[in-house]
Every structure is written in structure tokens, then in C-alpha cells.
Protein backbone atom coordinates (compact mmCIF):
# COMPACT_ATOMS: atom_id res chain seq x y z
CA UNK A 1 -25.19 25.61 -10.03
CA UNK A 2 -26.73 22.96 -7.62
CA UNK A 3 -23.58 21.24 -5.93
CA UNK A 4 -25.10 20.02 -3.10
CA UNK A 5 -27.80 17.43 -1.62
CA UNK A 6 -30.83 18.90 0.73
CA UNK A 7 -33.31 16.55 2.34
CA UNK A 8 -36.29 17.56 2.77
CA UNK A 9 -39.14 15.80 4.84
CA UNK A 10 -42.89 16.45 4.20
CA UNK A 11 -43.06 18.80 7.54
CA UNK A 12 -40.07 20.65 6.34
CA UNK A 13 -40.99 21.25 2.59
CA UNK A 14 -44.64 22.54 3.71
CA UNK A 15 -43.39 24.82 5.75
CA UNK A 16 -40.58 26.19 3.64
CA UNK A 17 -43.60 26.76 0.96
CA UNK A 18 -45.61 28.68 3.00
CA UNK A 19 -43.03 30.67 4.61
CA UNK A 20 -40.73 31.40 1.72
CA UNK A 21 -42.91 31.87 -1.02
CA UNK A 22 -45.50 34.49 -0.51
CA UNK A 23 -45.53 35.45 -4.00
CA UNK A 24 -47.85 32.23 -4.63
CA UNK A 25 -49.74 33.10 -1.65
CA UNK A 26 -52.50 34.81 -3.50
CA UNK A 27 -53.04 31.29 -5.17
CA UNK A 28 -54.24 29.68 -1.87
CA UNK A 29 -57.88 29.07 -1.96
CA UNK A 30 -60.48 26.45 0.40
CA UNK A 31 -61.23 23.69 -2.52
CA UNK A 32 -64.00 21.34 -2.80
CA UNK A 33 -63.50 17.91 -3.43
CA UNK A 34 -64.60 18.57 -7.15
CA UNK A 35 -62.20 21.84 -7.08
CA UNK A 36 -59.17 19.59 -6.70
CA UNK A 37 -59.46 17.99 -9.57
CA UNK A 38 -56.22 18.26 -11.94
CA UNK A 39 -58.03 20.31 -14.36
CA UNK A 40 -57.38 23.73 -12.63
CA UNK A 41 -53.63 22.81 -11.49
CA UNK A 42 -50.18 22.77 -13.73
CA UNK A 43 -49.64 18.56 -14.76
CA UNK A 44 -46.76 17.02 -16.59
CA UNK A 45 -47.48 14.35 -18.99
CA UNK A 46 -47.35 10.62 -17.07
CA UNK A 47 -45.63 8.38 -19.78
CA UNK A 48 -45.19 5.50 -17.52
CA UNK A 49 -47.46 3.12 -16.01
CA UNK A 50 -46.59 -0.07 -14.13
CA UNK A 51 -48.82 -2.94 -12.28
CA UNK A 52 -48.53 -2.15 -8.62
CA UNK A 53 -47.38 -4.64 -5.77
CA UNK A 54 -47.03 -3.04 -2.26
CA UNK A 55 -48.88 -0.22 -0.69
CA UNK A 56 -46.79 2.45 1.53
CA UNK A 57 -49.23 4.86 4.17
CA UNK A 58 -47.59 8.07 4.28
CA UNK A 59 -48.63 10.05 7.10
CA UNK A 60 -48.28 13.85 6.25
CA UNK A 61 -47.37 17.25 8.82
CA UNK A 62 -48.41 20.41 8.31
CA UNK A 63 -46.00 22.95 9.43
CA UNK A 64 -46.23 23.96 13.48
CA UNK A 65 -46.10 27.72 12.45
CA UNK A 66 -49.70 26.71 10.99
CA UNK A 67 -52.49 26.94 13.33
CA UNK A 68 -55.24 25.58 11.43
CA UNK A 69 -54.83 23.67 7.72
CA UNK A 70 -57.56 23.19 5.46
CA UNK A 71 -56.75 20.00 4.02
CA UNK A 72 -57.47 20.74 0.39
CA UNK A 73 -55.30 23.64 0.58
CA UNK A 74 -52.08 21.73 2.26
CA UNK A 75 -52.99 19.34 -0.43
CA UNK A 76 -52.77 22.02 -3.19
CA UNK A 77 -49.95 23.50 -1.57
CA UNK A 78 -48.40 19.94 -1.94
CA UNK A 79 -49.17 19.85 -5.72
CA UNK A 80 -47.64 23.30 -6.48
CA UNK A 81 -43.74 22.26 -4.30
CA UNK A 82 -43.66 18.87 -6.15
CA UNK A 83 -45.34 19.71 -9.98
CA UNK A 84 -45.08 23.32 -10.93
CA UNK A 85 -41.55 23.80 -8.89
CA UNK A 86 -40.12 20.19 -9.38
CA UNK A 87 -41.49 19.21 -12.19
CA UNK A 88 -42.73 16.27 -10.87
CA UNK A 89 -45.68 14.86 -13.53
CA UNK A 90 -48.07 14.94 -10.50
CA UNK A 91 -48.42 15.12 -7.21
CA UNK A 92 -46.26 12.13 -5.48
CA UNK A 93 -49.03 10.24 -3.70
CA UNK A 94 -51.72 8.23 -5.76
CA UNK A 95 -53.98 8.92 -3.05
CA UNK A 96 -54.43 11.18 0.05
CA UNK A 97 -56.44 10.72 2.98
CA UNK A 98 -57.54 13.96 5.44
CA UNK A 99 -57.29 13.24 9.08
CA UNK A 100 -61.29 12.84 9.45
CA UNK A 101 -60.95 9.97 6.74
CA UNK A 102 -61.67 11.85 3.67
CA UNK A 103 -60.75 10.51 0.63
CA UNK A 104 -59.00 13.25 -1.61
CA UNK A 105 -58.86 11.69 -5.17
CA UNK A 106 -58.02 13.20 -8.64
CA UNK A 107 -57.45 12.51 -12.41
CA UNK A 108 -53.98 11.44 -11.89
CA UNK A 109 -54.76 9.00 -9.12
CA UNK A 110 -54.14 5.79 -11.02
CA UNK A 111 -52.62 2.98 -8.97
CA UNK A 112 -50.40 2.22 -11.95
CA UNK A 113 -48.74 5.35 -12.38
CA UNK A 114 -44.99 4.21 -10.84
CA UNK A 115 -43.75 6.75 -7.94
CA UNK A 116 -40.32 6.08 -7.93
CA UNK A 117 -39.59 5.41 -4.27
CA UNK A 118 -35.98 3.81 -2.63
CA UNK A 119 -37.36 1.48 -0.21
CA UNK A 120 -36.64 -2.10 0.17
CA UNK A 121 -40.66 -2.94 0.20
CA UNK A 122 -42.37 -3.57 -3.62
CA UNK A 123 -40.79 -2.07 -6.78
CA UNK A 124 -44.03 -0.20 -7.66
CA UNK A 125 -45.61 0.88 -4.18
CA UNK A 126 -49.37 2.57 -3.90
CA UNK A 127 -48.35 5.54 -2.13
CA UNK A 128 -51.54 6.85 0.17
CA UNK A 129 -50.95 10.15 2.23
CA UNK A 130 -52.16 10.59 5.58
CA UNK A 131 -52.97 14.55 6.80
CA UNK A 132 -51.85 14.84 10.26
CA UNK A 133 -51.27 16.73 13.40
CA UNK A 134 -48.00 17.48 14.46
CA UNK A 135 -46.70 15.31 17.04
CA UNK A 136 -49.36 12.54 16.46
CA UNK A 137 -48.34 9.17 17.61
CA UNK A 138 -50.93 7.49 14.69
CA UNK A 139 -54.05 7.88 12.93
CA UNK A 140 -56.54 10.04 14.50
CA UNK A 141 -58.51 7.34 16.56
CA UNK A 142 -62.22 8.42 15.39
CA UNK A 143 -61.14 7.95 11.53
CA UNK A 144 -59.48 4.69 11.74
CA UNK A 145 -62.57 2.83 10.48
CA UNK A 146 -63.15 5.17 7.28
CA UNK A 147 -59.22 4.80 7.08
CA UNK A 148 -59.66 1.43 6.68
CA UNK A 149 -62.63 0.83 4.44
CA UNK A 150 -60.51 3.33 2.37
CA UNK A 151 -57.51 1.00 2.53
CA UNK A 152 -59.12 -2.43 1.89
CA UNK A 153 -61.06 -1.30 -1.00
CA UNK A 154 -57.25 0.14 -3.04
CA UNK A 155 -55.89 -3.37 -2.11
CA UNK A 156 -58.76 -5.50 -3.06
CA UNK A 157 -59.07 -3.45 -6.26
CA UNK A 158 -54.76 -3.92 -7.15
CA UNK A 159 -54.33 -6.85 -5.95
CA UNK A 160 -51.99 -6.07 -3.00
CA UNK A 161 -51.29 -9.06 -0.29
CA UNK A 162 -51.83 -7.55 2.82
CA UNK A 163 -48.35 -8.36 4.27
CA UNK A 164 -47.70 -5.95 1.67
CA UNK A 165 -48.92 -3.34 3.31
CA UNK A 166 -46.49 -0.67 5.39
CA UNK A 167 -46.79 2.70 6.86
CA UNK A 168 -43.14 4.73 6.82
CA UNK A 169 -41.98 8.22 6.68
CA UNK A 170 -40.58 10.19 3.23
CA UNK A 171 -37.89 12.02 2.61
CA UNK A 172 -37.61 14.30 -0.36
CA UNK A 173 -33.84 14.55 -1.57
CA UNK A 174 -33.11 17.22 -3.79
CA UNK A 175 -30.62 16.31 -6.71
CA UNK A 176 -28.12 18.20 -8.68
CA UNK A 177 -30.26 18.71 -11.14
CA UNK A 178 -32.88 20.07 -8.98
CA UNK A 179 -35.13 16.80 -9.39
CA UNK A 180 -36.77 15.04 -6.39
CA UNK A 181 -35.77 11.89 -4.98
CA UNK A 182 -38.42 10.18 -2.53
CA UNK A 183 -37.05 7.51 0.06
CA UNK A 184 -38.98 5.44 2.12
CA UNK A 185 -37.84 5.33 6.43
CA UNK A 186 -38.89 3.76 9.17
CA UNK A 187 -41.37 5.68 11.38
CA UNK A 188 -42.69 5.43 15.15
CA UNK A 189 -43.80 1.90 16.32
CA UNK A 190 -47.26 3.08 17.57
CA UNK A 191 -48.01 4.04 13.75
CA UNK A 192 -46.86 0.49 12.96
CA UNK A 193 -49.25 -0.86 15.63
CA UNK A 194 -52.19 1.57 14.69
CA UNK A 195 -52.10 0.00 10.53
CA UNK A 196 -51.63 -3.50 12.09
CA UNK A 197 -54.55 -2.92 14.35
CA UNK A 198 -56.50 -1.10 11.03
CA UNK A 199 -55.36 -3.94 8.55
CA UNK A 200 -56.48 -6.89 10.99
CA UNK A 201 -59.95 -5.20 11.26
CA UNK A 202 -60.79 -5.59 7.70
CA UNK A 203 -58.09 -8.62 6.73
CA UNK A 204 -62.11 -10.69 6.12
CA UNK A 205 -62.88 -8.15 3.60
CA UNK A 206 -59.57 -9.11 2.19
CA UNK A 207 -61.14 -10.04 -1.82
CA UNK A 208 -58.47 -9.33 -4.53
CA UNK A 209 -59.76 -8.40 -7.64
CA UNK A 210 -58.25 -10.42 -11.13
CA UNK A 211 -57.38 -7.60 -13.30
CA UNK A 212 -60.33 -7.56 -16.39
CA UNK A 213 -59.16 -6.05 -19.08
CA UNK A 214 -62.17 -4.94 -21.95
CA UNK A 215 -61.45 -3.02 -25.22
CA UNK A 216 -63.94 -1.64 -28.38
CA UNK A 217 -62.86 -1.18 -31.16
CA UNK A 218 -64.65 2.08 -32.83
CA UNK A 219 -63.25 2.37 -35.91
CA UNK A 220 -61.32 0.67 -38.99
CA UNK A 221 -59.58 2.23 -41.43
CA UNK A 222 -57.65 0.48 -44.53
CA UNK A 223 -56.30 2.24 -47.89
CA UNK A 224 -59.91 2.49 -50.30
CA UNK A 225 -57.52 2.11 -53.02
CA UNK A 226 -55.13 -0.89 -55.21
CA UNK A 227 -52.16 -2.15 -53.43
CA UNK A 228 -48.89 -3.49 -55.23
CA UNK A 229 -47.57 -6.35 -54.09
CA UNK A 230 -44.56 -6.49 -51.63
CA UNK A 231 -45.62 -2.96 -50.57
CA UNK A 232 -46.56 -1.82 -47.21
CA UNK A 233 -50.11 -0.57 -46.31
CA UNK A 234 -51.35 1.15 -42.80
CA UNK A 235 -54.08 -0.33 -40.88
CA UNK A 236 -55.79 2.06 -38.68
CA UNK A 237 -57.77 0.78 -35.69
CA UNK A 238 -59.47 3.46 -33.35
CA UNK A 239 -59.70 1.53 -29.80
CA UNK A 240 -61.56 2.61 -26.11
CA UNK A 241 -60.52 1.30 -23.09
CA UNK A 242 -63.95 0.21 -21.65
CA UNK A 243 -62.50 -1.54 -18.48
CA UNK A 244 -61.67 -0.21 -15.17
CA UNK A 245 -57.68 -0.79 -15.82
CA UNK A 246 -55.23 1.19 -17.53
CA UNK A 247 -53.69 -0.91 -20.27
CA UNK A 248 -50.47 -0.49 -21.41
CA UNK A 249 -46.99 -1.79 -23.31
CA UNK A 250 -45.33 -4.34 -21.44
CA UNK A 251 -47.95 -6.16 -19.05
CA UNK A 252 -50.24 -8.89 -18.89
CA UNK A 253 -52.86 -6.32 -20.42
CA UNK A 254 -51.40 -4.81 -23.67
CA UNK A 255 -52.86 -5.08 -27.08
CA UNK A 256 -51.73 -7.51 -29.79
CA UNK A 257 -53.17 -7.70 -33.35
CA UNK A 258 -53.61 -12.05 -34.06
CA UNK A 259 -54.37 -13.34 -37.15
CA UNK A 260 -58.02 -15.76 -36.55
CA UNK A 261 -57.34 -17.40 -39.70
CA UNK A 262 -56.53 -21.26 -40.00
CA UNK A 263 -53.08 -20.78 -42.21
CA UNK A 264 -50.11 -21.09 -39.82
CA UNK A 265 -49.30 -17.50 -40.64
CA UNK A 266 -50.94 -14.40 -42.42
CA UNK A 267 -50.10 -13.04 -45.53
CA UNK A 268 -49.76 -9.67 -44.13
CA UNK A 269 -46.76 -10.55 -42.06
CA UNK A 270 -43.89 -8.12 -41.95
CA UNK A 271 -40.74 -10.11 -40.76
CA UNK A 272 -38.58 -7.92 -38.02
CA UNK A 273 -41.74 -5.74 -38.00
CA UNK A 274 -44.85 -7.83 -36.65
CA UNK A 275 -43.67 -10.43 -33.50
CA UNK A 276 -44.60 -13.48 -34.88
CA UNK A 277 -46.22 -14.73 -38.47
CA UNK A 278 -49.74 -14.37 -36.55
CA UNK A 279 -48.94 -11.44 -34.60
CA UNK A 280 -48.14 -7.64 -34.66
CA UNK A 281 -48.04 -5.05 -31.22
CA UNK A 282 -51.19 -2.85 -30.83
CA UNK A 283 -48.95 -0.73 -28.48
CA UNK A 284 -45.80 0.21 -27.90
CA UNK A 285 -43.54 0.99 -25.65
CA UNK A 286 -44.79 3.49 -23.41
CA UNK A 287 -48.44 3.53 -24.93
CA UNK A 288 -51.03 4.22 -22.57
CA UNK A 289 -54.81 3.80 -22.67
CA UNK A 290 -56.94 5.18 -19.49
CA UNK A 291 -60.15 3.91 -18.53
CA UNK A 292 -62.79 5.25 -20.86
CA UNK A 293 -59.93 6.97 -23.47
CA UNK A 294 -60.17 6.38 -27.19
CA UNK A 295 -56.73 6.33 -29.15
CA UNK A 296 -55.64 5.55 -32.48
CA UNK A 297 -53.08 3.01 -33.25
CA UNK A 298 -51.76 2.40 -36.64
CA UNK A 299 -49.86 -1.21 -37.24
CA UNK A 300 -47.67 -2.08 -40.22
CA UNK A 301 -48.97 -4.69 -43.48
CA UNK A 302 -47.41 -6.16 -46.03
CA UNK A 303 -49.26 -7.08 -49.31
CA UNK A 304 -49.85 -10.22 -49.74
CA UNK A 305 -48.78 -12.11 -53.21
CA UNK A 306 -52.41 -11.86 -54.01
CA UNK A 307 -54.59 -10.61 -56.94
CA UNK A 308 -58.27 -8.88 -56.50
CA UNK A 309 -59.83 -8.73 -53.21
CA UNK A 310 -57.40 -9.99 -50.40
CA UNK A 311 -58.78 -10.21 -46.59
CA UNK A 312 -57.93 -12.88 -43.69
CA UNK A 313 -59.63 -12.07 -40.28
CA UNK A 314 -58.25 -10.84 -37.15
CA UNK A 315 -59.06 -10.12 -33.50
CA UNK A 316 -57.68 -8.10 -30.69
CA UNK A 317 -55.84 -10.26 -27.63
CA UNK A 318 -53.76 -9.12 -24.65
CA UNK A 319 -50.32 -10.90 -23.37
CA UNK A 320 -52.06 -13.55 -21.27
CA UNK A 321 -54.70 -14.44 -24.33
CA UNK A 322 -57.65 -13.48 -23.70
CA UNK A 323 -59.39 -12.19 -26.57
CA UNK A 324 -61.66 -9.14 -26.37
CA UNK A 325 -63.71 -9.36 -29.65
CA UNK A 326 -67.03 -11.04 -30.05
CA UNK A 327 -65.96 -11.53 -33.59
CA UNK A 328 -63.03 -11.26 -35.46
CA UNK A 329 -62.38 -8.12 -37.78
CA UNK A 330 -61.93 -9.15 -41.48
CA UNK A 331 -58.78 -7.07 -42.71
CA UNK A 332 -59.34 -6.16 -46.71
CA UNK A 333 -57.62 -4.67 -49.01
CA UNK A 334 -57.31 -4.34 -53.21
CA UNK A 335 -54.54 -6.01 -54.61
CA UNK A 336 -53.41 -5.07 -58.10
CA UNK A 337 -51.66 -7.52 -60.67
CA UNK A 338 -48.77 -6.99 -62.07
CA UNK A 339 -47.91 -7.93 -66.01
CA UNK A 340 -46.72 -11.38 -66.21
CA UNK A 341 -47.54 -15.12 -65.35
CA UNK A 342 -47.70 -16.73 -61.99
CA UNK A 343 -48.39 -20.11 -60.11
CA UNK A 344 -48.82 -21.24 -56.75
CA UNK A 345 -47.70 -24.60 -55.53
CA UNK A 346 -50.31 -27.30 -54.71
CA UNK A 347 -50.34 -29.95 -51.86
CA UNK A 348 -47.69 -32.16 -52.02
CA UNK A 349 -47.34 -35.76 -50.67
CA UNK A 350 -44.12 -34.60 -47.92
CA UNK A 351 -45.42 -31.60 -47.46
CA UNK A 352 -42.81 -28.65 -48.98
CA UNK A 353 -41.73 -29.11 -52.95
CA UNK A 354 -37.75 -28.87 -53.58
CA UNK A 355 -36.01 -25.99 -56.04
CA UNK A 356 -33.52 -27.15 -58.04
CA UNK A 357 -31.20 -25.55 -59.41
CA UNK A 358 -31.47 -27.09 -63.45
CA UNK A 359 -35.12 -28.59 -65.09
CA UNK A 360 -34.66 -32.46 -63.67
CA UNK A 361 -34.32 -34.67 -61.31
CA UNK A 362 -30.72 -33.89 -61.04
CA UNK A 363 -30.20 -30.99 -60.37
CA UNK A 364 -28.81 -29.69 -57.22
CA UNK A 365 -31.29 -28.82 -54.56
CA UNK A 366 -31.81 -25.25 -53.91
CA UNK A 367 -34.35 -24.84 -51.51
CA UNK A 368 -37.49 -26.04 -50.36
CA UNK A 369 -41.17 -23.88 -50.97
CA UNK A 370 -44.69 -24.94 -49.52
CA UNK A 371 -48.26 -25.33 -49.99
CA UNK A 372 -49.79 -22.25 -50.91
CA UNK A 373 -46.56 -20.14 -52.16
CA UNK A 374 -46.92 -17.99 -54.93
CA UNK A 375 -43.91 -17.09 -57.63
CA UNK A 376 -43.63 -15.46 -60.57
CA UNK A 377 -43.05 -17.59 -64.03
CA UNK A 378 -39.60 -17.28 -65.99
CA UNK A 379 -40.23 -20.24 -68.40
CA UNK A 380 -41.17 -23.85 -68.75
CA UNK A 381 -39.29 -26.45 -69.86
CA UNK A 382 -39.95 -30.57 -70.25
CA UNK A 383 -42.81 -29.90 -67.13
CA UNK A 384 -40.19 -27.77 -65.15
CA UNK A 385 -41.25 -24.83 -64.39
CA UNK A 386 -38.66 -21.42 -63.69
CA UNK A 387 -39.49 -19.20 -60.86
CA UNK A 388 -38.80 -16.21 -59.14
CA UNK A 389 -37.26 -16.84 -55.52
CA UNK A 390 -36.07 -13.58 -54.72
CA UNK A 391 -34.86 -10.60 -56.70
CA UNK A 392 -31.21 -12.53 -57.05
CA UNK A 393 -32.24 -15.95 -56.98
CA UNK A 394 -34.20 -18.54 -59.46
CA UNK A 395 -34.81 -22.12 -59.33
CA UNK A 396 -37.22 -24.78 -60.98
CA UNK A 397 -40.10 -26.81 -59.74
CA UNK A 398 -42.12 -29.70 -60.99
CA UNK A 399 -45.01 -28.41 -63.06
CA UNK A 400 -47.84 -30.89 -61.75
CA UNK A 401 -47.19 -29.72 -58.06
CA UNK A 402 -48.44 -25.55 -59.32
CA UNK A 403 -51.57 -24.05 -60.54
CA UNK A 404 -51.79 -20.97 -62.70
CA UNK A 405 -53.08 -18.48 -61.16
């Protein structure tokens, strides 16, 4: 039983690795830059992304009882303490940088993928790691300049004002629960003066890039066969993320489903299940789609009170509106009709027709219905006619303001 908190800093957790564990030992192997791809190493799953807005440079020890480091290894080394001991979902830097200015990149590397870090900088920091020597006072003088082209191109590319833009030290806080907490410390002032110095060299490179989102839709699938009305169908839209962001629930680039007709709502709507009359979630929350992955999402209908061949059009927009189709998708389905006799209510001169509750004038108002409502027929009487409201409620409408249908 783990009663007690251990801090561990990246020099210390290295070296108790390398010391301790010599069972993993064997594992250790000089990797390319293709080797170190995620493929051949243990991953959780990463079921949370979030739209960065700071940038931390983490410079990284190897352990002094370590002559020489190949810098693949340390970083595989890295991967195994924080994912296949911890559990961690991946390795906790988005990026890592060797102390030559080598860029060390993988499959998990997305800017978006949330580090959960205490600091009291940005709520979702870009964590990059810096391989270092021990002792070293700042960056390796001979790799600032790669350092920095590296830097300026991950804060163009998210967006990151450059006053956002820190280098500290981490701590890694072991929990109860054997989980790892990272926190964010202050580090030596010449590292301070070394990113200032790095940061003003390239500040007129300093181009942020407006996030441009860009779906496909692949494929469409709706039931082949007759509906009933009132029921619920499954429309299933296959969709690839042909952009160079992740989109996901809950920012400016997730998916919504909106109704391109010219009605103020579609006849598909599912109250309490799509967001508005016009509009139903693509995602939800904690749906994911990668640059270049194709999912499947599958989003609610209702039948319409329709006979024959129903379809209304719709296209694919994100949070902010923009719409990613060059033309909307026309949404069809078979609607079957019931026994019985039915009418729809014409235009009216105010706009909505009132139920009443008896066939005349007098009786006492029970609602109102509009344009374009369909009801089922319980009778006619003196140009009244009886309808259907709900399953517990009638009323009666003027006859020259329906149609039959």
C-alpha cells in the first residue's frame, strides 16, 4: 500500500531506471528516428484532446553515472518509466529535442493531446524536452539556431503568443495510487536568458497559423427500407479528417450535422436528442478524429409525419460555422402510411391556426398549430375538422385552413 509522496525529477527517475531495473536492460537498443516511432513501444489510449495555449521547454539530464547517452535510447528509456510502468497514455512531452537540435517526433506527438501540468503558465502547455548535459547552464550553444527554427515553427503552427513561451524544470510526484503528477518550477536564470536570447532571434518569423479545419465525407448510409412514422432511424456518415488539425468534441472545430433546408426546422428533429430544430452533434464528448483518420459516426432521426419518399438536405459545419461541404447531402428515407385520413394546415393570414376545444367559434382555445403541420383526422363537423394533437389530447380546426393529404 502506497502511503507516501516521492518526487522525482527527470535526472533522478533516469537514473533510478537504469540502475534499478536491469531486468529491462536487454530492451535497450540505438533507434533511428523511424525506430522510435510508437508502433514498436507499449501506448495507452489518448481520449482527450484540448487546443493548446502556452509552450513549456523542458530541459532533460541524463544520469551522471552515465558516461555517454544515445539520445534515442534515454528517450526510450523515458517512454518505458512514464507508459509501461505509470501508465501514462504516452510519453509526457509532445516533443523532444536532442542536444545537437534533433527533432525526435512520434505518432503521439499531437500538440492537442493535454499533459496535465501544475504550473501557473497556460492550462494546456506544449511541453518540448530538451536532452542535456549534466550541469549545463543552457542550451548547447552550437544548436541554439536549429533549437529555434524548431521552436518557431510549433508556435506558428498552434498559435502560441510568444510571451507564452517559458523554459522551467519538472518534477514527477508519485501519488497514492501510484499515478504521476508533473509540476512545473522555476529553473536557472541563464536558461531563462538563453530562450529569451533564442525567442528574440526568430520573434520576425513570428506567423500564427488560423486553425483550418477540412472534413470528407466517404460514405452515407440510411435504412433501404419503409419507416413508420414517429419512429427513430440511424443515419450513418463515414467522415476523414483531411486537415492538418485534430478535431474534436468541445472546440471551435467539432462536427455538427445542419439542416440546408429553408423550413425553420427539419422534420427529422429529435427534441432533447439533436441541439437545436436544425442541428444534431457529429461528435461527442471525447470523440477524436486525427489528421488523415476515417471514423464512423452514427446520429439519431426521427420520421417525419410524411408519406412516400421523404428527404431535406444537410451539410457538415463546425462550432464557429464554417461549412466543409461543397454541397449539401440530401438525407432520404421511405416513409410508410398508416390506415386512416390526414391533413396538413395551409398558410394562414396571422400566421399559426388556433385549436379549440368544441367545432365553432366558441369554443375555448386550446392551442395554436402552424403552416405545414400534419394531424391525423377524427371527424368533421359543420367545416370543423377533429384532430389528433397528441396521444391524450384532441382539438378542432377550421376546415378551409387544411388540405388532405
Amino acid at each position: 500500500m502506497w502511503k507516501k509522496f516521492f518526487v522525482y525529477n527527470i535526472l533522478f527517475f533516469i537514473g533510478v531506471f537504469i540502475l534499478s531495473f536491469h531486468t529491462v536492460h536487454a530492451q535497450y537498443v540505438t533507434l533511428t528516428e523511424e525506430e522510435i516511432s510508437v508502433e514498436g513501444l507499449p501506448t495507452g489510449e489518448l481520449t482527450e484532446f484540448a487546443t493548446p495555449d502556452s509552450l513549456i521547454v523542458v530541459p532533460i539530464v541524463p544520469p551522471k553515472v552515465v558516461d555517454t547517452v544515445d539520445p534515442y535510447e534515454l528517450y526510450r528509456g523515458m517512454y518505458y518509466y512514464q507508459v509501461s510502468r505509470y501508465g501514462m497514455p504516452a510519453i509526457g512531452f509532445h516533443y523532444v529535442i536532442t542536444e545537437d537540435g534533433q527533432l525526435i517526433e512520434n505518432t503521439f506527438s499531437h500538440a492537442d493531446r493535454p499533459i496535465q501540468v501544475e504550473n501557473d503558465i497556460g492550462e494546456h502547455p506544449i511541453l518540448v524536452g530538451y536532452m542535456t548535459t549534466s550541469g549545463s547552464l543552457g542550451f548547447k550553444s552550437s544548436s541554439k539556431s536549429k533549437v529555434a527554427n524548431i521552436l518557431i515553427d510549433v508556435i506558428n503552427k498552434n498559435a502560441i503568443p510568444l510571451e507564452q513561451v517559458f523554459v522551467r524544470s519538472l518534477s514527477y510526484q508519485e501519488t497514492s495510487d501510484r499515478q504521476l503528477q508533473l509540476q512545473s518550477n522555476d529553473i536557472f536564470i541563464g536558461w531563462e536568458n538563453d530562450l529569451a536570447n533564442i525567442i528574440e532571434s526568430v520573434a520576425g518569423q513570428y506567423s500564427p497559423v488560423e486553425r483550418i479545419y477540412s472534413v470528407t465525407v466517404k460514405e452515407v448510409i440510411v435504412p433501404n427500407t419503409e419507416q413508420e412514422i414517429g419512429s427513430e432511424f440511424d443515419v450513418s456518415l463515414t467522415i476523414e479528417n483531411t486537415g492538418d488539425f485534430p478535431v474534436y468534441s468541445n472546440s471551435d472545430g467539432e462536427l455538427i450535422f445542419s439542416y440546408a433546408g429553408n423550413n425553420n426546422a427539419s422534420g427529422y428533429f429529435i427534441n432533447e436528442r439533436w441541439d437545436t430544430p436544425t442541428q444534431v452533434k457529429i461528435m461527442q464528448e471525447g470523440d477524436i478524429l486525427l489528421p488523415g483518420e476515417e471514423k464512423e459516426f452514427v446520429l439519431p432521426f426521427l420520421v417525419p409525419f410524411s408519406f412516400g419518399q421523404v428527404s431535406e438536405p444537410f451539410t457538415i459545419t463546425n462550432v464557429v460555422g464554417n461549412d466543409f461541404l461543397p454541397q449539401p447531402l440530401e438525407i432520404g428515407v421511405s416513409v410508410q402510411r398508416p390506415e386512416g385520413e390526414f391533413i396538413e394546415i395551409t398558410d394562414t393570414e396571422t400566421g399559426y391556426l388556433n385549436v379549440r376545444s368544441a367545432p365553432s367559434i366558441g369554443g375555448d382555445e386550446v392551442t395554436r398549430v402552424s403552416p405545414g403541420d400534419r394531424f391525423e383526422v377524427l371527424g368533421r363537423e359543420n367545416g370543423w375538422v377533429n384532430i389528433q394533437l397528441s396521444e391524450s389530447e384532441t382539438g378542432w380546426v377550421l376546415g378551409k385552413y387544411t388540405r388532405n393529404l
